[in-house]
PDB file of N, CA and C in Angstrom:
ATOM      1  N   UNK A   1       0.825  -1.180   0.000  1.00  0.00           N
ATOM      2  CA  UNK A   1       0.000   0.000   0.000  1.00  0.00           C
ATOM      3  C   UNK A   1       0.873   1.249   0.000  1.00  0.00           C
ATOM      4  N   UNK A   2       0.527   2.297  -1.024  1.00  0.00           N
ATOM      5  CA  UNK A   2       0.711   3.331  -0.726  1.00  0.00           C
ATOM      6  C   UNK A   2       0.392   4.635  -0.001  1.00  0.00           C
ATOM      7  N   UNK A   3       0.697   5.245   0.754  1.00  0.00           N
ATOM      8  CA  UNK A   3      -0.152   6.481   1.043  1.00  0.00           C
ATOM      9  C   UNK A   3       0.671   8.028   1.045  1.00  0.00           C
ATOM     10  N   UNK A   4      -0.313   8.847   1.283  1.00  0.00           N
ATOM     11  CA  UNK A   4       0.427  10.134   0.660  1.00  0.00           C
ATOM     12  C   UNK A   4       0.961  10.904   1.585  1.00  0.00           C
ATOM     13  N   UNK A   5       0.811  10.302   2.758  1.00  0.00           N
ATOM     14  CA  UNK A   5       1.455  11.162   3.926  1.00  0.00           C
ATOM     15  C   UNK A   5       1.747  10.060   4.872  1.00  0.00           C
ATOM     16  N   UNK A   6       3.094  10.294   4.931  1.00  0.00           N
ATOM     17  CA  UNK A   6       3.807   9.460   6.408  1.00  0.00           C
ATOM     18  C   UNK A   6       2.810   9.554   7.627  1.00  0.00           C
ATOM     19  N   UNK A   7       2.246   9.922   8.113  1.00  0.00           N
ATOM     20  CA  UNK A   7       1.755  10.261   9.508  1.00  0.00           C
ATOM     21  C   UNK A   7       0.667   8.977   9.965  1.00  0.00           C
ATOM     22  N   UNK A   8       0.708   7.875   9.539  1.00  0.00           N
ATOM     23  CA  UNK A   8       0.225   6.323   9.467  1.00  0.00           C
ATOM     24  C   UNK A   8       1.093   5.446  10.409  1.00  0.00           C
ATOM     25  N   UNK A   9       0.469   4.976  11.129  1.00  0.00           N
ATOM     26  CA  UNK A   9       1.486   3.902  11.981  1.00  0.00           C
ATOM     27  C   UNK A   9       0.851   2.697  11.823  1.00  0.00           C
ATOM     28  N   UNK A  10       1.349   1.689  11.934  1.00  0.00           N
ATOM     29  CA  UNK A  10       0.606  -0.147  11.824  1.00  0.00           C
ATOM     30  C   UNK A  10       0.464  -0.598  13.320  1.00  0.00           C
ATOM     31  N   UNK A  11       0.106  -1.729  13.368  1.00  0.00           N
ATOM     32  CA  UNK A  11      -0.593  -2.207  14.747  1.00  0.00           C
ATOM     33  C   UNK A  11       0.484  -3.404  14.848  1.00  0.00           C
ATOM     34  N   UNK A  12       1.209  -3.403  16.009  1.00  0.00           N
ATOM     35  CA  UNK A  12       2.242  -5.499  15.814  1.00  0.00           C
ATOM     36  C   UNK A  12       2.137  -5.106  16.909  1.00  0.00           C
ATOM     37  N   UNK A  13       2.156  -6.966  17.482  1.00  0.00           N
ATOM     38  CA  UNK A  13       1.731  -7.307  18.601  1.00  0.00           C
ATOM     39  C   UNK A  13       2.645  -8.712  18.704  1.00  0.00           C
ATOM     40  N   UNK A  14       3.557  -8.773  18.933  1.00  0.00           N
ATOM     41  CA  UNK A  14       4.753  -9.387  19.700  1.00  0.00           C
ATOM     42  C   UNK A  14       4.917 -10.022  20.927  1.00  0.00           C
ATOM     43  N   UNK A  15       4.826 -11.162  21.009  1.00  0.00           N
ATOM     44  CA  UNK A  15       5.038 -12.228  22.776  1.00  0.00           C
ATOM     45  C   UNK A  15       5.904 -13.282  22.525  1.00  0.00           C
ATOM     46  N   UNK A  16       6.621 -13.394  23.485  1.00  0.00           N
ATOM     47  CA  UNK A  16       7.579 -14.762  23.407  1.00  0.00           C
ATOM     48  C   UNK A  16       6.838 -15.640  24.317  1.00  0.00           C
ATOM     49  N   UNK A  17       7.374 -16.760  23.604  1.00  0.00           N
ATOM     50  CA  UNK A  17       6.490 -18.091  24.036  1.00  0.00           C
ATOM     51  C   UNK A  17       7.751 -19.029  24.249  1.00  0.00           C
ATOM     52  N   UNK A  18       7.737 -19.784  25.356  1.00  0.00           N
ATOM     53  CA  UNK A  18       8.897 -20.349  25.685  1.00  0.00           C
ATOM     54  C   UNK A  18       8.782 -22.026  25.747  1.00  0.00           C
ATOM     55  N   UNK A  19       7.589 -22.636  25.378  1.00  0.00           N
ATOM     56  CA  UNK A  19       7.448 -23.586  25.194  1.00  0.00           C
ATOM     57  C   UNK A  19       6.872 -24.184  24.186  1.00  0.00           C
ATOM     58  N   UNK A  20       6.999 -25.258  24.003  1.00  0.00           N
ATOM     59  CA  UNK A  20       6.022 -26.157  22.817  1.00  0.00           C
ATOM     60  C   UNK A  20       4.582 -26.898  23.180  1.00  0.00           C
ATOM     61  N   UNK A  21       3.703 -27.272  22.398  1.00  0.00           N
ATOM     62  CA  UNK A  21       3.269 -28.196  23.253  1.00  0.00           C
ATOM     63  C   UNK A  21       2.977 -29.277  24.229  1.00  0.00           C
ATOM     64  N   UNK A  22       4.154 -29.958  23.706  1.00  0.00           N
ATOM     65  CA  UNK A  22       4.569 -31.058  24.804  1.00  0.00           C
ATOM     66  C   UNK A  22       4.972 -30.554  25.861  1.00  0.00           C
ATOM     67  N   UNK A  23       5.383 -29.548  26.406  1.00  0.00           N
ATOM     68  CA  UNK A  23       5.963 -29.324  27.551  1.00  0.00           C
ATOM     69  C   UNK A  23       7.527 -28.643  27.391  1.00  0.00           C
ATOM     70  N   UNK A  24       8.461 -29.097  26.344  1.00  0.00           N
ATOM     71  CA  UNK A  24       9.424 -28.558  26.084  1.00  0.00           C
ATOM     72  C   UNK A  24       9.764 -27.201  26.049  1.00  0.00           C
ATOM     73  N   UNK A  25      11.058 -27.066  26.319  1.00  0.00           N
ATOM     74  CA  UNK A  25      11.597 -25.693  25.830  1.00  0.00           C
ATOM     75  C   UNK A  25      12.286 -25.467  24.763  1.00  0.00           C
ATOM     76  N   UNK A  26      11.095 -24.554  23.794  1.00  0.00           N
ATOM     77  CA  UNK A  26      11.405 -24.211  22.846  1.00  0.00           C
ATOM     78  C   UNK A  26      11.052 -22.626  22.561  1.00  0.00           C
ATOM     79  N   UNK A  27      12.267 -21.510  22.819  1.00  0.00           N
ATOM     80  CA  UNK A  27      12.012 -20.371  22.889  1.00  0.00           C
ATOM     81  C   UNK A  27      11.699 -19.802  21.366  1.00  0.00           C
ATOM     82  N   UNK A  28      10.823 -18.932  21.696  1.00  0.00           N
ATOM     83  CA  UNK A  28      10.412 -18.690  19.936  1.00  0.00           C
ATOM     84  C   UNK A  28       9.436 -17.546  20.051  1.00  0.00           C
ATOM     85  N   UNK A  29       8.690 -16.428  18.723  1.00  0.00           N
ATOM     86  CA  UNK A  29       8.511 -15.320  18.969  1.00  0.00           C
ATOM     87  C   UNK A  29       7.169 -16.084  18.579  1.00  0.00           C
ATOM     88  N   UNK A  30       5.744 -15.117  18.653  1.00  0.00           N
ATOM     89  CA  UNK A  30       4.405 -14.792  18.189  1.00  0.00           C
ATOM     90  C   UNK A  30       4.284 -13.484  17.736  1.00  0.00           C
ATOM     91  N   UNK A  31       4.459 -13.262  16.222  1.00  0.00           N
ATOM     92  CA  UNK A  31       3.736 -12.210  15.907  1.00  0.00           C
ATOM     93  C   UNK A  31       2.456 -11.560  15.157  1.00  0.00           C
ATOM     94  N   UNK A  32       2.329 -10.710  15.481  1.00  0.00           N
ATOM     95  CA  UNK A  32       0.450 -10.570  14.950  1.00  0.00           C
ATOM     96  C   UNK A  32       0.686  -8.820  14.361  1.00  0.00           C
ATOM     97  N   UNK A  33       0.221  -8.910  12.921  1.00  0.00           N
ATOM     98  CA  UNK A  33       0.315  -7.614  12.446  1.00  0.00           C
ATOM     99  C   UNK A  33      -0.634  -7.472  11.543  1.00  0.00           C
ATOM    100  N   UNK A  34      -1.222  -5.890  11.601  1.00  0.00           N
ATOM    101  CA  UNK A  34      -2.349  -5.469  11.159  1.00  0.00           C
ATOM    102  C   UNK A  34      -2.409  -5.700  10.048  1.00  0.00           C
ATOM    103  N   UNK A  35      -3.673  -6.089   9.222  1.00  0.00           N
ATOM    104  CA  UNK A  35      -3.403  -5.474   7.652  1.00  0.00           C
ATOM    105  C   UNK A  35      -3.334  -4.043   7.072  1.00  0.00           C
ATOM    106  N   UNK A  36      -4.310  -3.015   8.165  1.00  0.00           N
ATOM    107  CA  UNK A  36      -4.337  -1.776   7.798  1.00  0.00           C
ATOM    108  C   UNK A  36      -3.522  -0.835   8.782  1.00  0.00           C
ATOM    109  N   UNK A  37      -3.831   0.548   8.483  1.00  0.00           N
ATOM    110  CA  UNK A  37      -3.150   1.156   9.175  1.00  0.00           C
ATOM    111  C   UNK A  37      -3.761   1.822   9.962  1.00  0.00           C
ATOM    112  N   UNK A  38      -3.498   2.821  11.224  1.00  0.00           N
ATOM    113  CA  UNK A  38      -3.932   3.823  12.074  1.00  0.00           C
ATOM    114  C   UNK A  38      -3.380   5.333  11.825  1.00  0.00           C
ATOM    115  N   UNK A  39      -4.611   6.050  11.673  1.00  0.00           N
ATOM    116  CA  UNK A  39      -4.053   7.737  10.835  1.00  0.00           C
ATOM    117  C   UNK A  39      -4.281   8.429  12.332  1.00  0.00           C
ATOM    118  N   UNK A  40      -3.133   9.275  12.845  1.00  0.00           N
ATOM    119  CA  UNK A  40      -3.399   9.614  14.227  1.00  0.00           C
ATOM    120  C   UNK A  40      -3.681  10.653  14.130  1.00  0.00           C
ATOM    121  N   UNK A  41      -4.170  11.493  12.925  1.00  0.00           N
ATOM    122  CA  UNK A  41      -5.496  13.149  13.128  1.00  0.00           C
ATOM    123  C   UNK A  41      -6.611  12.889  13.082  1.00  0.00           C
ATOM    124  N   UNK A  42      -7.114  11.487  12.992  1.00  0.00           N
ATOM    125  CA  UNK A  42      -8.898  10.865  13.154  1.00  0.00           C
ATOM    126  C   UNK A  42      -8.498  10.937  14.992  1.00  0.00           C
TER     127      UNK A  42
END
Protein backbone atom coordinates (compact mmCIF):
# COMPACT_ATOMS: atom_id res chain seq x y z
CA UNK A 1 0.00 0.00 0.00
CA UNK A 2 0.71 3.33 -0.73
CA UNK A 3 -0.15 6.48 1.04
CA UNK A 4 0.43 10.13 0.66
CA UNK A 5 1.46 11.16 3.93
CA UNK A 6 3.81 9.46 6.41
CA UNK A 7 1.75 10.26 9.51
CA UNK A 8 0.22 6.32 9.47
CA UNK A 9 1.49 3.90 11.98
CA UNK A 10 0.61 -0.15 11.82
CA UNK A 11 -0.59 -2.21 14.75
CA UNK A 12 2.24 -5.50 15.81
CA UNK A 13 1.73 -7.31 18.60
CA UNK A 14 4.75 -9.39 19.70
CA UNK A 15 5.04 -12.23 22.78
CA UNK A 16 7.58 -14.76 23.41
CA UNK A 17 6.49 -18.09 24.04
CA UNK A 18 8.90 -20.35 25.69
CA UNK A 19 7.45 -23.59 25.19
CA UNK A 20 6.02 -26.16 22.82
CA UNK A 21 3.27 -28.20 23.25
CA UNK A 22 4.57 -31.06 24.80
CA UNK A 23 5.96 -29.32 27.55
CA UNK A 24 9.42 -28.56 26.08
CA UNK A 25 11.60 -25.69 25.83
CA UNK A 26 11.40 -24.21 22.85
CA UNK A 27 12.01 -20.37 22.89
CA UNK A 28 10.41 -18.69 19.94
CA UNK A 29 8.51 -15.32 18.97
CA UNK A 30 4.41 -14.79 18.19
CA UNK A 31 3.74 -12.21 15.91
CA UNK A 32 0.45 -10.57 14.95
CA UNK A 33 0.31 -7.61 12.45
CA UNK A 34 -2.35 -5.47 11.16
CA UNK A 35 -3.40 -5.47 7.65
CA UNK A 36 -4.34 -1.78 7.80
CA UNK A 37 -3.15 1.16 9.17
CA UNK A 38 -3.93 3.82 12.07
CA UNK A 39 -4.05 7.74 10.83
CA UNK A 40 -3.40 9.61 14.23
CA UNK A 41 -5.50 13.15 13.13
CA UNK A 42 -8.90 10.86 13.15
Amino acid sequence: MHFKTDACEIAVIIFIHTHSRNGNYNLHLHVILTEGVFFSSN
